[in-house]
PDB file of N, CA and C in Angstrom:
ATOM      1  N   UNK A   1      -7.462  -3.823  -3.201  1.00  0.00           N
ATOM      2  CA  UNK A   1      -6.892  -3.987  -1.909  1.00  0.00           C
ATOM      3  C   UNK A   1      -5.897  -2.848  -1.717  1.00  0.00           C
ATOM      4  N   UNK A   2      -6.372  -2.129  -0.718  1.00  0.00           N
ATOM      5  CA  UNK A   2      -5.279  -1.437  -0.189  1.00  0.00           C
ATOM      6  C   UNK A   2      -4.049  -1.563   0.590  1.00  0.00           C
ATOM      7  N   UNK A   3      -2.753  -1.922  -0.163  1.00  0.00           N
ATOM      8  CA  UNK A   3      -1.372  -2.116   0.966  1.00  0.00           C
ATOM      9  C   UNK A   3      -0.736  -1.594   1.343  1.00  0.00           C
ATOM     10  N   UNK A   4       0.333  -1.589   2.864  1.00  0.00           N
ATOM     11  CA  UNK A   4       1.738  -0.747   2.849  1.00  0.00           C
ATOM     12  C   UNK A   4       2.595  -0.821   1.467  1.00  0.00           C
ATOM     13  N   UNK A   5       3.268   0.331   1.682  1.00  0.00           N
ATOM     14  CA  UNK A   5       4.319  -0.044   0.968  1.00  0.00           C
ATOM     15  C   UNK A   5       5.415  -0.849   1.204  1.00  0.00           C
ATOM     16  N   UNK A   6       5.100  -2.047   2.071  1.00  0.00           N
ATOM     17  CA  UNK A   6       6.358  -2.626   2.230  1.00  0.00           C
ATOM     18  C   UNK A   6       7.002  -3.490   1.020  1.00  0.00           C
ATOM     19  N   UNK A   7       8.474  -3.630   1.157  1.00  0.00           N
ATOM     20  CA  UNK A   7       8.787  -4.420  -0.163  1.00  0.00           C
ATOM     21  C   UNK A   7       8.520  -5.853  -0.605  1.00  0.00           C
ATOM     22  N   UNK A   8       8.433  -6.848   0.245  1.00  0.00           N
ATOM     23  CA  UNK A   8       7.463  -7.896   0.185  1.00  0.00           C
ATOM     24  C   UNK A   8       6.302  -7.503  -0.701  1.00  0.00           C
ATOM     25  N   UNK A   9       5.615  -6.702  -0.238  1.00  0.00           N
ATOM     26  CA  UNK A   9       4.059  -6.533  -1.023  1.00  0.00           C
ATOM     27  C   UNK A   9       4.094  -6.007  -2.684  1.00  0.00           C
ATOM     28  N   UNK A  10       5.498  -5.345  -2.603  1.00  0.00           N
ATOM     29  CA  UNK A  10       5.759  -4.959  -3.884  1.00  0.00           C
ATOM     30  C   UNK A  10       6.283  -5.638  -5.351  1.00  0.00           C
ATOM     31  N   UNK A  11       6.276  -6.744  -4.322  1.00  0.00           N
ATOM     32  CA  UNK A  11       7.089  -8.059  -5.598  1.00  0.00           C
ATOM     33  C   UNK A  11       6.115  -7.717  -7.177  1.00  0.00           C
ATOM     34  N   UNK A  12       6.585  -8.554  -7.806  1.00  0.00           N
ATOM     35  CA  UNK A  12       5.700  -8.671  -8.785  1.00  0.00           C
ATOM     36  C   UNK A  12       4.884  -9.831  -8.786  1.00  0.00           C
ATOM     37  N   UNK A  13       5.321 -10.906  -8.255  1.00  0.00           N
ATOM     38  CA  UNK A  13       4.329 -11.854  -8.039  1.00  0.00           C
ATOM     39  C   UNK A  13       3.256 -11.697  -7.125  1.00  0.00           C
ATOM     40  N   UNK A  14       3.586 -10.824  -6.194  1.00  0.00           N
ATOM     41  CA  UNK A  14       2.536 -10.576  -5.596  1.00  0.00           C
ATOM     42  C   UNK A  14       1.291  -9.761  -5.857  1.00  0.00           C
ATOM     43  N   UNK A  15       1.787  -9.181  -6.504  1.00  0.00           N
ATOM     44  CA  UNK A  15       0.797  -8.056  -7.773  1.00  0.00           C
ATOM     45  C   UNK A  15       0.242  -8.843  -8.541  1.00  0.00           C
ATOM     46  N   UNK A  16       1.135  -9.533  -9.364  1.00  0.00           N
ATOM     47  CA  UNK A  16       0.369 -10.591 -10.092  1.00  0.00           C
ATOM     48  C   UNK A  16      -0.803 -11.592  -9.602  1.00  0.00           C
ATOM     49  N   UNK A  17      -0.515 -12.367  -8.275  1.00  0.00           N
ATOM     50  CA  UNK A  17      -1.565 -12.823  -7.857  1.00  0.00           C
ATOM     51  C   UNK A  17      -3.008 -12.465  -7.555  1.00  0.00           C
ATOM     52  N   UNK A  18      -2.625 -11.287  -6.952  1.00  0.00           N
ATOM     53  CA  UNK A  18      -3.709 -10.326  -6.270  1.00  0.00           C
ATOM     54  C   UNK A  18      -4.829 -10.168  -7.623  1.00  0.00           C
ATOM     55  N   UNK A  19      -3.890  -9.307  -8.453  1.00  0.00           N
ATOM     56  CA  UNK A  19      -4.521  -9.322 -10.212  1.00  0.00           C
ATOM     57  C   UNK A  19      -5.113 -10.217 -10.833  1.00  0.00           C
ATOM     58  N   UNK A  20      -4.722 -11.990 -10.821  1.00  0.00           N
ATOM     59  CA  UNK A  20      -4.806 -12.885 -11.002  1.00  0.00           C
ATOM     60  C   UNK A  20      -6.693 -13.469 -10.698  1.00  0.00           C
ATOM     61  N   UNK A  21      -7.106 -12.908  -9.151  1.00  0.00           N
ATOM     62  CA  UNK A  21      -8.634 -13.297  -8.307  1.00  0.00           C
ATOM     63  C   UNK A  21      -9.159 -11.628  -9.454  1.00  0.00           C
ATOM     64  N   UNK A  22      -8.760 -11.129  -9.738  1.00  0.00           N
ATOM     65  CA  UNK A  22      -9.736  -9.826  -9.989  1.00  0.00           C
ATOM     66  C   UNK A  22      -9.656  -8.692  -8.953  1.00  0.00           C
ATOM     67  N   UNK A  23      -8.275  -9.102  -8.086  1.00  0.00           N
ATOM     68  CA  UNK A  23      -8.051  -7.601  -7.284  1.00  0.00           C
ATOM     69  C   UNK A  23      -7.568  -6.643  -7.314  1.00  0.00           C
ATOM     70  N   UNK A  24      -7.818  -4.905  -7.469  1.00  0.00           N
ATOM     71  CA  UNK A  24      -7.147  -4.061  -7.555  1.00  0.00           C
ATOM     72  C   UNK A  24      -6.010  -3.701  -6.520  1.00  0.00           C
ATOM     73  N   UNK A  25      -4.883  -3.145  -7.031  1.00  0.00           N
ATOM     74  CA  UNK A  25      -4.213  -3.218  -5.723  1.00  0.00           C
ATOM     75  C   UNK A  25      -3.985  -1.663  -5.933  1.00  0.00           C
ATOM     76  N   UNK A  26      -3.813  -1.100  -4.865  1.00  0.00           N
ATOM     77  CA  UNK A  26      -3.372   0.314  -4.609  1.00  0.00           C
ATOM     78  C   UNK A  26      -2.500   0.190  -3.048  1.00  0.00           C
ATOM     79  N   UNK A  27      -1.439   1.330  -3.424  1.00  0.00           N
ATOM     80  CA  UNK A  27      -0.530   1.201  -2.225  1.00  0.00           C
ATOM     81  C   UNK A  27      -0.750   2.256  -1.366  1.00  0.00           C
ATOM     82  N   UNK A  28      -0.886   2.376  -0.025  1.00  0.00           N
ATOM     83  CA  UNK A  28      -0.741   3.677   0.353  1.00  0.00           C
ATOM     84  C   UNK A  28       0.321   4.515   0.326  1.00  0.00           C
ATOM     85  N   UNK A  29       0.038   5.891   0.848  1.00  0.00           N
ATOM     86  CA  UNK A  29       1.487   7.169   0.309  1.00  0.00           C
ATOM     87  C   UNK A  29       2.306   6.950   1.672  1.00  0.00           C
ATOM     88  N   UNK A  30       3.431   7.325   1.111  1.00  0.00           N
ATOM     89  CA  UNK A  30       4.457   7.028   2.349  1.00  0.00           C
ATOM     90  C   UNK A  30       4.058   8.010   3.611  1.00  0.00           C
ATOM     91  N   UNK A  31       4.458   7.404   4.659  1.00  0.00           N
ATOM     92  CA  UNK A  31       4.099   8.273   5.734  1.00  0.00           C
ATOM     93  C   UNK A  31       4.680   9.415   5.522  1.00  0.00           C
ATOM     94  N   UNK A  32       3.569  10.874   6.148  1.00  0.00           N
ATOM     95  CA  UNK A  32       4.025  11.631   6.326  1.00  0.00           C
ATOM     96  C   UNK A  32       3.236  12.384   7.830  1.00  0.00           C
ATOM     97  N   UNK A  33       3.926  13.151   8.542  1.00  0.00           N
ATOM     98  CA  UNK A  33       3.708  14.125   9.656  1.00  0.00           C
ATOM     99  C   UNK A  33       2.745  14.983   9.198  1.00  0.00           C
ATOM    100  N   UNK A  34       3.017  15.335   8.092  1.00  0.00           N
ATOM    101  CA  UNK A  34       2.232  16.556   7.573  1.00  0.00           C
ATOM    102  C   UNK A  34       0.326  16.229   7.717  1.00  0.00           C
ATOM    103  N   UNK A  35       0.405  14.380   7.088  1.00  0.00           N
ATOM    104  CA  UNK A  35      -0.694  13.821   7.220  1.00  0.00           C
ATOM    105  C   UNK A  35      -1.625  13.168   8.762  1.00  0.00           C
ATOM    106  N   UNK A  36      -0.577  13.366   9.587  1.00  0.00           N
ATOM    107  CA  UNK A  36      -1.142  12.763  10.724  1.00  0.00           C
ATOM    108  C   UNK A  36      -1.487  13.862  12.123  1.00  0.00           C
ATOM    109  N   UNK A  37      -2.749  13.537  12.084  1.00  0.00           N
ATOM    110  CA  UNK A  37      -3.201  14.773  12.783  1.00  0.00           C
ATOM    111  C   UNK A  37      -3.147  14.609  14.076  1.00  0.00           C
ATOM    112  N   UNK A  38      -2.874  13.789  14.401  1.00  0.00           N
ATOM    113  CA  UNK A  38      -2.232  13.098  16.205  1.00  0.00           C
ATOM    114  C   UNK A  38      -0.942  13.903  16.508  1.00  0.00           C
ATOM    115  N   UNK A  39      -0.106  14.056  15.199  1.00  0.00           N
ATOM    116  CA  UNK A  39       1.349  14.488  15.678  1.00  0.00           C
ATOM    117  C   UNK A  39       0.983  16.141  15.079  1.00  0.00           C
ATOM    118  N   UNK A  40      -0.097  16.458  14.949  1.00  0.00           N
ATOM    119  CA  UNK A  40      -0.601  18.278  14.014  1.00  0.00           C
ATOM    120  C   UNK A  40      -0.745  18.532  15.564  1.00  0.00           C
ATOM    121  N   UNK A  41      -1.230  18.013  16.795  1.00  0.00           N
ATOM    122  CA  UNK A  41      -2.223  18.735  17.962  1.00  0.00           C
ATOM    123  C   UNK A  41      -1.519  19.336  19.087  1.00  0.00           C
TER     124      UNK A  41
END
């Protein structure tokens, strides 16, 4: 599962659960401008 980085999502129990069904968790990278090609045009 891919999440924000918000801090809620970052608990450890919440990791743990996710882990718990057999889910990978990956966070996305913090926003950046550099990445968003709406604010590049």
């Amino acid at each position: 599962m891919v999440i924000y980085n918000l801090s809620t999502h970052k608990a450890t129990k919440v990791k743990e659960l996710m882990e718990s069904i057999g889910t990978q968790v990956a966070f996305l990278s913090p926003y950046s401008a550099d990445f968003n090609s709406i604010q590049n045009s």
